[in-house]
N, C-alpha and C. Protein backbone atom coordinates (compact mmCIF):
# COMPACT_ATOMS: atom_id res chain seq x y z
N UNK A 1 67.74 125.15 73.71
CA UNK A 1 67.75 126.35 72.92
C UNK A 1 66.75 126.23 71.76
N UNK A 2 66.43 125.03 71.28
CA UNK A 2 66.07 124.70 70.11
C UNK A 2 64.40 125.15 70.50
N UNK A 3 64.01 124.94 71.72
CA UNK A 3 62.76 125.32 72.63
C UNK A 3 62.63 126.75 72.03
N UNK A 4 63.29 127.29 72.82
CA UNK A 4 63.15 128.76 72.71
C UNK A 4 63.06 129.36 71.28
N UNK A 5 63.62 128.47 70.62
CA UNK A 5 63.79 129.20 69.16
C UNK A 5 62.38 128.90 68.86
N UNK A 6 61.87 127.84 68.88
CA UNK A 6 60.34 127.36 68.79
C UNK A 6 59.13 128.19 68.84
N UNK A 7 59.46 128.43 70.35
CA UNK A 7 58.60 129.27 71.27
C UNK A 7 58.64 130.85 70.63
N UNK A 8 59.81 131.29 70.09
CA UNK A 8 60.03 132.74 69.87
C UNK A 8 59.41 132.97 68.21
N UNK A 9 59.64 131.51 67.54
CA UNK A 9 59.01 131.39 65.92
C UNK A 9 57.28 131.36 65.88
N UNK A 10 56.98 130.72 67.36
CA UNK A 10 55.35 130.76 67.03
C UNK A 10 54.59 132.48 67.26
N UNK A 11 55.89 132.54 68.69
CA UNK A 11 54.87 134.38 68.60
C UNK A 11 55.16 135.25 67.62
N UNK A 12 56.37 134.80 66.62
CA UNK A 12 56.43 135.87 65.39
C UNK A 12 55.26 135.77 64.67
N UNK A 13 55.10 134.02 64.60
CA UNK A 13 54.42 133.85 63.53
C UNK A 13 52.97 134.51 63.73
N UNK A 14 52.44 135.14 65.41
CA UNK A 14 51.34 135.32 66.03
C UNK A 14 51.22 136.55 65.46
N UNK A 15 52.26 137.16 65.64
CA UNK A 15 52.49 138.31 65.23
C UNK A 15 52.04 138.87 64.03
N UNK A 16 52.63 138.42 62.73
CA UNK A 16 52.47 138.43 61.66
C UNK A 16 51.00 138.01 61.56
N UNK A 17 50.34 137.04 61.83
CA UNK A 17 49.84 136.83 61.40
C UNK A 17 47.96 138.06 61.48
N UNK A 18 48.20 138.86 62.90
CA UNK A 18 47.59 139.47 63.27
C UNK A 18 48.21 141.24 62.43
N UNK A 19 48.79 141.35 61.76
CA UNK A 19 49.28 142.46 61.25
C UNK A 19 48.33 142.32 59.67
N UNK A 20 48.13 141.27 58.73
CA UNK A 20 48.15 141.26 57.87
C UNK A 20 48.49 141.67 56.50
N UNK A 21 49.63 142.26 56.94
CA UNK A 21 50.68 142.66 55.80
C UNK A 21 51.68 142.29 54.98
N UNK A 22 51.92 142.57 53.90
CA UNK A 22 52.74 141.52 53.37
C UNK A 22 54.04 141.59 53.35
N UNK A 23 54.45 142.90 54.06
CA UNK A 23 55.97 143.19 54.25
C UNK A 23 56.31 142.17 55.07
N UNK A 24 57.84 141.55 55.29
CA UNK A 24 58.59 140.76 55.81
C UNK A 24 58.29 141.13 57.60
N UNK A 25 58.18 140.11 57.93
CA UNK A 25 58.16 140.25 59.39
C UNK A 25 59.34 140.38 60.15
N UNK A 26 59.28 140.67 61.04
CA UNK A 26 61.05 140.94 62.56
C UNK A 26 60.99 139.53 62.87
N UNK A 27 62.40 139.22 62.89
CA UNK A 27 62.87 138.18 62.95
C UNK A 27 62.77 137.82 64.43
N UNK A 28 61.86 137.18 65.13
CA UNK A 28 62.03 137.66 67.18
C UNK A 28 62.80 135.70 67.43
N UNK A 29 63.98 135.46 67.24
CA UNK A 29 64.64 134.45 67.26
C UNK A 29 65.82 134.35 68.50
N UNK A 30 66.29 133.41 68.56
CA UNK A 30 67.48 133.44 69.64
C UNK A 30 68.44 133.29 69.17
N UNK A 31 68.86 132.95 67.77
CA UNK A 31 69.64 132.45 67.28
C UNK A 31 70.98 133.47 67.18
N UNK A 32 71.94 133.61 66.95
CA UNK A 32 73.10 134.62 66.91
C UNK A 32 73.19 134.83 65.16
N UNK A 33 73.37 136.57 65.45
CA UNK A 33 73.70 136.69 64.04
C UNK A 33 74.82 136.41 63.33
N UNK A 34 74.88 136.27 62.03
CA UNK A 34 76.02 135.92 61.39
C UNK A 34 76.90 137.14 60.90
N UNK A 35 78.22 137.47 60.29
CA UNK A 35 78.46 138.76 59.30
C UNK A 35 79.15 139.83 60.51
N UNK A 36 79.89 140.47 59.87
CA UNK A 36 80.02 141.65 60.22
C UNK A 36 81.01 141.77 61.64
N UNK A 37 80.93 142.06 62.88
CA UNK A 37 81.58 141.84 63.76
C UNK A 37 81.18 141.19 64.58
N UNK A 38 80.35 139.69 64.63
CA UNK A 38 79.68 138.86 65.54
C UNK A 38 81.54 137.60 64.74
N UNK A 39 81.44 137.33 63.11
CA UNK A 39 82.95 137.01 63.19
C UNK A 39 83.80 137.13 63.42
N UNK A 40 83.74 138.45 63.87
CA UNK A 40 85.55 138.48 64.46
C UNK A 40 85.65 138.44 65.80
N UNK A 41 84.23 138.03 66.75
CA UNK A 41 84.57 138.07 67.86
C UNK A 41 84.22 137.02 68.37
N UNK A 42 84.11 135.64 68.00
CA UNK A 42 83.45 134.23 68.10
C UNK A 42 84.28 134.09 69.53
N UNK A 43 83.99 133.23 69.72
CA UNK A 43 84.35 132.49 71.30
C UNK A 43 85.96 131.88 71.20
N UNK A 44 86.29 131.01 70.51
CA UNK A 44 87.81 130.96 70.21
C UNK A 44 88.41 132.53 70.33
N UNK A 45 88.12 133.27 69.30
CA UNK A 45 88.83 134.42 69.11
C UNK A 45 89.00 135.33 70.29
N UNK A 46 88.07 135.12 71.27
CA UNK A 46 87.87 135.83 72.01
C UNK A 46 89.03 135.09 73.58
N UNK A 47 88.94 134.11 73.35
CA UNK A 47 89.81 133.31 74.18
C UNK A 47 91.20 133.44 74.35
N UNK A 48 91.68 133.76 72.71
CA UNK A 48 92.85 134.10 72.00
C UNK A 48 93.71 135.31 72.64
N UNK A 49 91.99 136.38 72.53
CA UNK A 49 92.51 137.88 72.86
C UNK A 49 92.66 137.83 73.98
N UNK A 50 92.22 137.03 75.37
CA UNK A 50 92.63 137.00 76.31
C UNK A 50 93.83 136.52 76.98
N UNK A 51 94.04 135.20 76.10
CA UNK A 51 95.56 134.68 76.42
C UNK A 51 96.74 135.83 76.01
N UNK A 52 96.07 136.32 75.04
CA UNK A 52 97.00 137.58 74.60
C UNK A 52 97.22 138.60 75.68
N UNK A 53 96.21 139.28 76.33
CA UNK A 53 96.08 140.04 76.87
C UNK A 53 97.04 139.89 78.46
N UNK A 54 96.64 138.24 78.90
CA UNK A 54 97.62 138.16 80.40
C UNK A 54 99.01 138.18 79.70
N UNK A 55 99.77 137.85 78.53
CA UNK A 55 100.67 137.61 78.31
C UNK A 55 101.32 138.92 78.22
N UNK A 56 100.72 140.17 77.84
CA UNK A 56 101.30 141.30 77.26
C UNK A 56 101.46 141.78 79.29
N UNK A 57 100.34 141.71 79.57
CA UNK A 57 100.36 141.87 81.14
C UNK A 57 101.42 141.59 82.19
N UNK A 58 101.82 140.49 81.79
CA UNK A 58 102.73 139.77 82.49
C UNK A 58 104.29 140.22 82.10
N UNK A 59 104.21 140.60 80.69
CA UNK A 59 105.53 141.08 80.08
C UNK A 59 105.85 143.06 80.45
N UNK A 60 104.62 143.54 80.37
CA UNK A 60 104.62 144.47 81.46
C UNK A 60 105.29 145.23 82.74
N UNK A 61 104.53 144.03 83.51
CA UNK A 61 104.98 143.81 84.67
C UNK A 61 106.21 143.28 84.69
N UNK A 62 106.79 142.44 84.30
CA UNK A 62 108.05 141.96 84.75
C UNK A 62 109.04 143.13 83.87
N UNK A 63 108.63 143.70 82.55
CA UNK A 63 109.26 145.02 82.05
C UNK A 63 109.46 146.17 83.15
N UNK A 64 108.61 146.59 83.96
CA UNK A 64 108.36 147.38 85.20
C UNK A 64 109.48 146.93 86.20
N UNK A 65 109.00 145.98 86.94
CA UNK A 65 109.88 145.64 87.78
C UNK A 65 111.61 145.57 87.11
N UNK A 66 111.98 145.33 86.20
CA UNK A 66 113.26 145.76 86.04
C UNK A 66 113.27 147.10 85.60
N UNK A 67 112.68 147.68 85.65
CA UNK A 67 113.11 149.26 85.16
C UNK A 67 112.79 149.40 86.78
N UNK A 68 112.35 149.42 87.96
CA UNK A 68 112.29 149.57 89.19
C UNK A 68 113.50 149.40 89.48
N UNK A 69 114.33 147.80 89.52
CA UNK A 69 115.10 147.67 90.08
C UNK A 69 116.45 148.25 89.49
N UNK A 70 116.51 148.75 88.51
CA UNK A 70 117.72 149.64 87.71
C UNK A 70 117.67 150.91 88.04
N UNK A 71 116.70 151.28 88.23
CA UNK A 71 116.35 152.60 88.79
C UNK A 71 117.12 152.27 90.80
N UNK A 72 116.39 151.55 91.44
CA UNK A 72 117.02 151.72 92.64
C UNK A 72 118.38 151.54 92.45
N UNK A 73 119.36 150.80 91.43
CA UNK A 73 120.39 150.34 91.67
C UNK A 73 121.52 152.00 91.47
N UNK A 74 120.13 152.56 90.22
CA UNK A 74 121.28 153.73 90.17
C UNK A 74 121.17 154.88 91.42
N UNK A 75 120.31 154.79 92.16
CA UNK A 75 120.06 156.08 93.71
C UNK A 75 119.90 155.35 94.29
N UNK A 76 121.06 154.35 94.76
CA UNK A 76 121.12 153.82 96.15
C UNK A 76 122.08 154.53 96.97
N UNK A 77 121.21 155.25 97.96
CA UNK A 77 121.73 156.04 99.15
C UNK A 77 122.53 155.85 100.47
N UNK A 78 122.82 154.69 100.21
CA UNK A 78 123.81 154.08 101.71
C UNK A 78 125.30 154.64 100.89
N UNK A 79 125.57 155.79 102.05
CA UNK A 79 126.81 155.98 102.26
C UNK A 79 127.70 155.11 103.53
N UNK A 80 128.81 155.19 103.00
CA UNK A 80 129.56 153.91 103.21
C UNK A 80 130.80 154.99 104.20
N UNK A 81 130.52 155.14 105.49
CA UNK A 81 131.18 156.09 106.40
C UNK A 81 132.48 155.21 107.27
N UNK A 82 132.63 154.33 107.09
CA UNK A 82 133.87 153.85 107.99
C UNK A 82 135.17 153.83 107.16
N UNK A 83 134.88 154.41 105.75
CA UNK A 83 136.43 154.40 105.37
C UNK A 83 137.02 155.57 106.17
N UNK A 84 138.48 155.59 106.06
CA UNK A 84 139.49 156.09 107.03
C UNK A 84 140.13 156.96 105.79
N UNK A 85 140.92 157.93 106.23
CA UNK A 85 142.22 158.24 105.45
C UNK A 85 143.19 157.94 105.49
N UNK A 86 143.70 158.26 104.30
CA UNK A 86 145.04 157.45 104.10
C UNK A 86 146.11 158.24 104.79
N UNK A 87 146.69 157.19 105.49
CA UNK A 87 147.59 157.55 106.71
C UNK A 87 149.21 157.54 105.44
N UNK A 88 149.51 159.10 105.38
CA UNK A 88 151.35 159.36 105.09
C UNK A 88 152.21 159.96 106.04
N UNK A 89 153.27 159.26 105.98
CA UNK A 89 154.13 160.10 106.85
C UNK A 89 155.51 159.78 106.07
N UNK A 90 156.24 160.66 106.78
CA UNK A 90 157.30 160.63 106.44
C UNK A 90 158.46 160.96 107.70
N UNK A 91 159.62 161.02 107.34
CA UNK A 91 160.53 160.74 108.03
C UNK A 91 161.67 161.95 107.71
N UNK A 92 161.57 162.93 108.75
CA UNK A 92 162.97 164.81 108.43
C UNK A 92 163.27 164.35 109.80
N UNK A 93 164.70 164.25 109.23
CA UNK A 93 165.65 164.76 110.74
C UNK A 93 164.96 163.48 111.88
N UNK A 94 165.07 162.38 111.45
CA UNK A 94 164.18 161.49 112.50
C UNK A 94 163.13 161.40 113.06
N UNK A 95 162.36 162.60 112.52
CA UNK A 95 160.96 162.77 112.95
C UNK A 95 160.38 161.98 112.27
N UNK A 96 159.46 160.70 112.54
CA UNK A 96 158.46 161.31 111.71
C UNK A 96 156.49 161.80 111.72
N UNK A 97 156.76 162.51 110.28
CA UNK A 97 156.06 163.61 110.44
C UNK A 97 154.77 163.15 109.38
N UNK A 98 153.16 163.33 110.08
CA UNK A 98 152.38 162.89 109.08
C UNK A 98 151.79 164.09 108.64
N UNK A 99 151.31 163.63 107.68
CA UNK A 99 151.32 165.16 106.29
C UNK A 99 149.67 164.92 105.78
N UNK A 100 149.54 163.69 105.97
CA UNK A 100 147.95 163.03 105.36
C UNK A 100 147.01 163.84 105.56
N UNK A 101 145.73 163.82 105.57
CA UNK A 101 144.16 164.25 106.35
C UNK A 101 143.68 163.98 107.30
N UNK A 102 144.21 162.86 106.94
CA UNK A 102 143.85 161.98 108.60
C UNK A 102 143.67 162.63 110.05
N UNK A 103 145.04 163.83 109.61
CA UNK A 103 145.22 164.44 111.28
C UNK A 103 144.09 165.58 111.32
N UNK A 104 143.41 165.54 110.10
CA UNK A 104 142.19 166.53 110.35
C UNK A 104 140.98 165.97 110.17
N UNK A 105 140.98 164.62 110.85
CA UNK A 105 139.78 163.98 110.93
C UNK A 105 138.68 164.19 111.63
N UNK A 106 138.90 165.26 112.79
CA UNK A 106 138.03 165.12 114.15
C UNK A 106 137.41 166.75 113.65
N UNK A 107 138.57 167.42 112.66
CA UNK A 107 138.42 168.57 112.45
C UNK A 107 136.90 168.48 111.25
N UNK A 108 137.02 167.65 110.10
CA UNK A 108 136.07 167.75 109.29
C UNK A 108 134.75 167.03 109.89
N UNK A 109 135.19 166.44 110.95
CA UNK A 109 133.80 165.59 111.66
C UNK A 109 132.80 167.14 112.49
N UNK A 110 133.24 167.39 112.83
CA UNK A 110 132.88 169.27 113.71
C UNK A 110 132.65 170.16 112.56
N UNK A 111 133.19 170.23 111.10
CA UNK A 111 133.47 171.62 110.39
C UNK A 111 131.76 170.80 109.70
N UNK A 112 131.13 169.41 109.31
CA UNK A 112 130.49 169.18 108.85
C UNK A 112 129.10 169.58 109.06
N UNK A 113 128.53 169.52 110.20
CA UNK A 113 127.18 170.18 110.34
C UNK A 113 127.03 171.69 110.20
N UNK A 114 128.38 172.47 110.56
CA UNK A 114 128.34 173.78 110.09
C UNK A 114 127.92 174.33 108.46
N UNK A 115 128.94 173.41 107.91
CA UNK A 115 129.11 173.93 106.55
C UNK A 115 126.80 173.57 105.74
N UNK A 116 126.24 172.23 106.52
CA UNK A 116 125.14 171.67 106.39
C UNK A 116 124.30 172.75 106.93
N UNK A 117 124.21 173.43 107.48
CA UNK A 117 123.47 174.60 108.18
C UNK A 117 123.75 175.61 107.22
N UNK A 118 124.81 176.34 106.77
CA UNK A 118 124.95 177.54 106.22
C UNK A 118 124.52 177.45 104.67
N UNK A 119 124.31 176.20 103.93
CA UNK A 119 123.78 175.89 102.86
C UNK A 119 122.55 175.66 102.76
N UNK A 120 121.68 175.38 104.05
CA UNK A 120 120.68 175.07 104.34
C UNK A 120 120.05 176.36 104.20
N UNK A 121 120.78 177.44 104.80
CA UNK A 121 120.24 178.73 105.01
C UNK A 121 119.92 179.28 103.59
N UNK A 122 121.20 178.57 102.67
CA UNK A 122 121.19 179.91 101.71
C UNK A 122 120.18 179.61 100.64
N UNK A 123 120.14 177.99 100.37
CA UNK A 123 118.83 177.59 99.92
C UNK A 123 117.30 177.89 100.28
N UNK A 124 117.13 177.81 101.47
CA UNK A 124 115.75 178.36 102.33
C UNK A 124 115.91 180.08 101.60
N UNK A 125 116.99 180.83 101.25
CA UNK A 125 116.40 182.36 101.49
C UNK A 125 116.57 182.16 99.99
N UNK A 126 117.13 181.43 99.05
CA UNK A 126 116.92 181.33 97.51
C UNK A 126 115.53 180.79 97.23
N UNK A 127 115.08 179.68 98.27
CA UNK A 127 113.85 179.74 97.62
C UNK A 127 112.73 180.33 98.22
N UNK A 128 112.50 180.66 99.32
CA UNK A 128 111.64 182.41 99.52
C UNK A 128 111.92 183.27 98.88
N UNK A 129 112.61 183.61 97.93
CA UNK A 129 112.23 184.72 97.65
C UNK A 129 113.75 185.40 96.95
N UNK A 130 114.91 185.57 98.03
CA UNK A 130 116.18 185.85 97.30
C UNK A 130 116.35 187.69 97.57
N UNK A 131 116.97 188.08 96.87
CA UNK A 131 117.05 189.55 96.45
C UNK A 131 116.08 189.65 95.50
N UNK A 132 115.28 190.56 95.88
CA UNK A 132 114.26 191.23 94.77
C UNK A 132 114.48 192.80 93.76
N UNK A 133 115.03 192.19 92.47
CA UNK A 133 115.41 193.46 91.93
C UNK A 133 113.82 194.80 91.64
């Protein structure tokens, strides 16, 4: 480097010397300036801001991923279809007699895609359009 600084001091000095003026000559050097914002951004500092930078990155990301996984935990969509109803009965006159839901199990299994269709409908014509006053 010390070359170059050499090499860059003789063509100033070529310079100058072919101008013959007595104003201060341009500094044509390699050297780095000092002052101002060349200090606050030196090579340490700059190393600093980077260790900084993966760290905030990393805290980020792993901030993300738990707000992901709290988020899936609250709209997790597996419905859980093999529970049964609760089987009551009871007992008139030696019968006995069950009173539960249960015995309308096969009934809400059939009444279900109906009731899924006729809501389907009424949504589709609410959002085309509806009654137009």
């Amino acid at each position: 480097m010390d070359v170059t600084n050499n090499l860059l001091e003789q063509i100033s000095e070529k310079l100058d010397s072919e101008d013959g003026e007595d104003e201060p000559p341009i500094s044509a050097t390699a050297a780095r300036k000092t002052g101002g914002l060349n200090d606050l951004f030196d090579s340490a500092k700059l190393s600093e801001l980077e260790i900084q930078k993966t760290q905030i990155q990393t805290d980020l990301k792993d901030y993300y991923s738990q707000i992901q996984s709290e988020i899936k935990g609250m709209f997790d969509m597996q419905i859980n279809a093999t529970g049964a109803y609760e089987e009551r009965t009871m007992v008139l006159k030696g019968q006995s007699i069950d009173y539960g839901l249960g015995r309308f199990a096969t009934f809400w299994q059939s009444l279900a895609p109906v009731v899924l269709f006729v809501f389907s409908c009424l949504a589709l014509y609410a959002v085309l359009g509806g009654v137009r006053a």
